[in-house]
C-alpha atoms as a PDB file:
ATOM      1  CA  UNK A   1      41.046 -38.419 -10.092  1.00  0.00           C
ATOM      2  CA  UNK A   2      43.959 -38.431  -8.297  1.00  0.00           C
ATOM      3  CA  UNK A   3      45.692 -34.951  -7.546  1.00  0.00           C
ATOM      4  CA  UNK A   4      48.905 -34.027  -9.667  1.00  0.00           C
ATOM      5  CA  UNK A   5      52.912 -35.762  -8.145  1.00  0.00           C
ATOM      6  CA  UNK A   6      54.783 -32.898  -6.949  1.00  0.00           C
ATOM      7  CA  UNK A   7      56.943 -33.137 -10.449  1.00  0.00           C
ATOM      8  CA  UNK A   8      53.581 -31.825 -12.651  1.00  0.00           C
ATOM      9  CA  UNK A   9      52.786 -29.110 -10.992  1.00  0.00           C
ATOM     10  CA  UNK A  10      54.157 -25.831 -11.481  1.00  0.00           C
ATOM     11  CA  UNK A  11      56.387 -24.707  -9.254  1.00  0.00           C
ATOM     12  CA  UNK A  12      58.570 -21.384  -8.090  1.00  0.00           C
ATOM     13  CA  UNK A  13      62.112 -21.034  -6.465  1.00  0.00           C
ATOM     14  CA  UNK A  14      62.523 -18.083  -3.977  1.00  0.00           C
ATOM     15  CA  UNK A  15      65.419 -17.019  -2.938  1.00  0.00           C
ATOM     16  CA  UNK A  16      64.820 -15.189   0.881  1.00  0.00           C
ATOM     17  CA  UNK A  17      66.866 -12.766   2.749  1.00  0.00           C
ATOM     18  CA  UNK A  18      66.853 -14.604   6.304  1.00  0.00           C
ATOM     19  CA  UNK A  19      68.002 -12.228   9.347  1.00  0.00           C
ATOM     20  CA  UNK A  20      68.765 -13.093  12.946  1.00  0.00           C
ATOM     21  CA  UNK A  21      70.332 -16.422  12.688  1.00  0.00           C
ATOM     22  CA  UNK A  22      73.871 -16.417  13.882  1.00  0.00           C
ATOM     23  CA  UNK A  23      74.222 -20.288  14.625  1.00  0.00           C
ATOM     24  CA  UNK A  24      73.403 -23.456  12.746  1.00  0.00           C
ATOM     25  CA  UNK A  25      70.557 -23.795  15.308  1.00  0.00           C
ATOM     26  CA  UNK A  26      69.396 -20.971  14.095  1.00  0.00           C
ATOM     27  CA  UNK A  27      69.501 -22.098  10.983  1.00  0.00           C
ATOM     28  CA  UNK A  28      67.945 -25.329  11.537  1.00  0.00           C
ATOM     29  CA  UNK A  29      64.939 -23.419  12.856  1.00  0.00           C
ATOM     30  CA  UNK A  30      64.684 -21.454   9.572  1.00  0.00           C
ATOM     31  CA  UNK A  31      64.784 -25.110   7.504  1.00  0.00           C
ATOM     32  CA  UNK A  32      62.550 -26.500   9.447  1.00  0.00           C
ATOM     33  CA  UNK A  33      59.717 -23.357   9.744  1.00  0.00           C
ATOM     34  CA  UNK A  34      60.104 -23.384   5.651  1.00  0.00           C
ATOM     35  CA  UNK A  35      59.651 -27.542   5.251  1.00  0.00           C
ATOM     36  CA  UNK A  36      56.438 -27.259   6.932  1.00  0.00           C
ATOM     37  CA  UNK A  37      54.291 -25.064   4.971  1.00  0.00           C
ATOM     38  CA  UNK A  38      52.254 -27.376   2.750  1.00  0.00           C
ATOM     39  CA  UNK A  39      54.058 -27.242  -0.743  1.00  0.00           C
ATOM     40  CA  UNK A  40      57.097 -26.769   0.517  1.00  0.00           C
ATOM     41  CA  UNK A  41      58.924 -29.279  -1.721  1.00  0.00           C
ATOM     42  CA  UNK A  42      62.934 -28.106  -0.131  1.00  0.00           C
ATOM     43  CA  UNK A  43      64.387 -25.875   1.861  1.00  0.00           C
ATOM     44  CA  UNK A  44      68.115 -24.895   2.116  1.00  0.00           C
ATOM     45  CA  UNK A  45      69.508 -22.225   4.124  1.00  0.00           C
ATOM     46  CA  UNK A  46      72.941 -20.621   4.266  1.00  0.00           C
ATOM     47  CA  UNK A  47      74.052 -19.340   7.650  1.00  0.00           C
ATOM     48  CA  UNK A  48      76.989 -17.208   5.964  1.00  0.00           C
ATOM     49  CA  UNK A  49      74.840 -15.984   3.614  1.00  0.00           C
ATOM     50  CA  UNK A  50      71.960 -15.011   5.455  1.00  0.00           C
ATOM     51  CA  UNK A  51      69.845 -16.402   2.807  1.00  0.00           C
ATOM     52  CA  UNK A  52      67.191 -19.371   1.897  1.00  0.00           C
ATOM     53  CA  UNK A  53      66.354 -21.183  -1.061  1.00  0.00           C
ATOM     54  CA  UNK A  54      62.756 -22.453  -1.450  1.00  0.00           C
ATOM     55  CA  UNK A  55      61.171 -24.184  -4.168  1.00  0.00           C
ATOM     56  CA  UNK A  56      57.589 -24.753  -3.462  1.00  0.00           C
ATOM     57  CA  UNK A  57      54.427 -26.287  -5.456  1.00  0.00           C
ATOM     58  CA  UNK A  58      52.400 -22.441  -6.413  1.00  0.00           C
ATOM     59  CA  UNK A  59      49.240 -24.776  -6.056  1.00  0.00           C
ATOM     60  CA  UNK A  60      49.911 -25.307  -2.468  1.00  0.00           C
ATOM     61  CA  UNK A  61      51.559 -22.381  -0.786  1.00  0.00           C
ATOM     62  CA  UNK A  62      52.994 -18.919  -1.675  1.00  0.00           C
ATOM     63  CA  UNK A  63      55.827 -16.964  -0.706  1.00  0.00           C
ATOM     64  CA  UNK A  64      53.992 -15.272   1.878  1.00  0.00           C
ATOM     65  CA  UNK A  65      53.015 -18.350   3.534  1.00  0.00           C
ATOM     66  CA  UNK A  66      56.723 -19.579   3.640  1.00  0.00           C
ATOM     67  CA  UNK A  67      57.835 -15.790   4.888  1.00  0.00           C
ATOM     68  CA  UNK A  68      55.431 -15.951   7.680  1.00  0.00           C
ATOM     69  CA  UNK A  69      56.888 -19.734   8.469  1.00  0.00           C
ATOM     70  CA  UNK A  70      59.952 -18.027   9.025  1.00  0.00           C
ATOM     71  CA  UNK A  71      58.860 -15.039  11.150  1.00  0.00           C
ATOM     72  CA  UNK A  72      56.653 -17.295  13.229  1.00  0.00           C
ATOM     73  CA  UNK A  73      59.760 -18.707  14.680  1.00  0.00           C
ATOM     74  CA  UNK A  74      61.578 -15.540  15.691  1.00  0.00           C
ATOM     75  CA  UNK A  75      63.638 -14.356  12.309  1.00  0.00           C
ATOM     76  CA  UNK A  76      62.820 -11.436   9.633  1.00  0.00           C
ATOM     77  CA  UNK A  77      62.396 -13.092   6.243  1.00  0.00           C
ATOM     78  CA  UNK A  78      62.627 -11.065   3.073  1.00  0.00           C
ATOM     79  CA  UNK A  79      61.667 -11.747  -0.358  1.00  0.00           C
ATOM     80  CA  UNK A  80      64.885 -11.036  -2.926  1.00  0.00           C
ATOM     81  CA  UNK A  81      63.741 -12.928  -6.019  1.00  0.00           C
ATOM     82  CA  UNK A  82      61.225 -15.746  -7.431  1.00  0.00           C
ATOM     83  CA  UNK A  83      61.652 -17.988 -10.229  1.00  0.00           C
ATOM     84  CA  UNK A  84      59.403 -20.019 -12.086  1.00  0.00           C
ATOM     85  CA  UNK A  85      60.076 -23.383 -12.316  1.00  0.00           C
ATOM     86  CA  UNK A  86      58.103 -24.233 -15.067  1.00  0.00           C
ATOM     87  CA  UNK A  87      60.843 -25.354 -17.619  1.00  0.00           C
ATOM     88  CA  UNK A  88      61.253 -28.195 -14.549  1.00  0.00           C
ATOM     89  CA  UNK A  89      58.040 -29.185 -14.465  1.00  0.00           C
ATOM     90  CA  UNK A  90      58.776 -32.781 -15.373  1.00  0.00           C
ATOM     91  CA  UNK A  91      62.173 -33.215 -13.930  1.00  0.00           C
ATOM     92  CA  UNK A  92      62.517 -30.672 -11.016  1.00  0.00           C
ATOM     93  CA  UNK A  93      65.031 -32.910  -8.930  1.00  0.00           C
ATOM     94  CA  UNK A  94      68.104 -34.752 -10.627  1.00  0.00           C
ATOM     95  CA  UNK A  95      70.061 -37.725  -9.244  1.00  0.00           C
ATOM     96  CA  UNK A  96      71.884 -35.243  -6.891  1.00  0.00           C
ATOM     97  CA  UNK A  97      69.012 -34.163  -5.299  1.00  0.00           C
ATOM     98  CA  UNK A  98      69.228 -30.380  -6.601  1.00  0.00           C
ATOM     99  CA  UNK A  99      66.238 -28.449  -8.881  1.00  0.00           C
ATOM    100  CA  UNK A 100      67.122 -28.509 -12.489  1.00  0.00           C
ATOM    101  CA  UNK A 101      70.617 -30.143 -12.075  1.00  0.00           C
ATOM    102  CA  UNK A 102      72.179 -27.671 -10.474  1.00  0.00           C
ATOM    103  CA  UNK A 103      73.190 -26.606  -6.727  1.00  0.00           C
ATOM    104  CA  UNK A 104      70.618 -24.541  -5.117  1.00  0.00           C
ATOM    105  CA  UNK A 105      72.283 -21.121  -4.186  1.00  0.00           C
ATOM    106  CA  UNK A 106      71.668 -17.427  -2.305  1.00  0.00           C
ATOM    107  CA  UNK A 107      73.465 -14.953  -3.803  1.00  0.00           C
ATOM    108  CA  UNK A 108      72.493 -11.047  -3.176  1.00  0.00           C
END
């Protein structure tokens, strides 16, 4: 049996508190550390805010797994919320490219 498509498996979106950056290489680095955790399904990070957006596969990795990502490459990660994804189980990116239809955002 082949294992579940990224769209049937539940997922989560965490929203981190990301600290050092204070460039968009910086913030590159944070994007990239985050895509490569297994799971990881997207990653966007907001230099101004100080803050990523994660949604991940909970099958695959966890939100420790994505923090230490982060930390590995030289920035202090915090977890300020997470948010099952469950009632996107079947459609978790629209034709825009965003979870559930709407812009992924940090807010604090």
């Amino acid at each position: 049996m082949a294992p579940p498509t990224p769209s049937t498996q539940p997922m989560s979106e965490t929203v981190l508190s990301i600290g050092g950056m204070s460039c968009s290489s910086c913030s590159s680095s944070v994007t990239t550390a985050a895509q490569s955790v297994p799971g990881v399904l997207r990653a966007s990070v907001d230099l101004i805010g100080e803050c990523a957006t994660v949604i991940y596969q909970n099958e695959r990795c966890t939100v420790e797994n994505v923090v230490e990502a982060i930390e590995d490459v030289g920035f202090d990660a915090s977890v300020l919320t997470v948010r099952p994804l469950d009632a996107y189980t079947n459609n978790a990116t629209s034709k825009n490219g965003a979870a559930g239809g709407r812009e992924m955002e940090c807010s604090e």
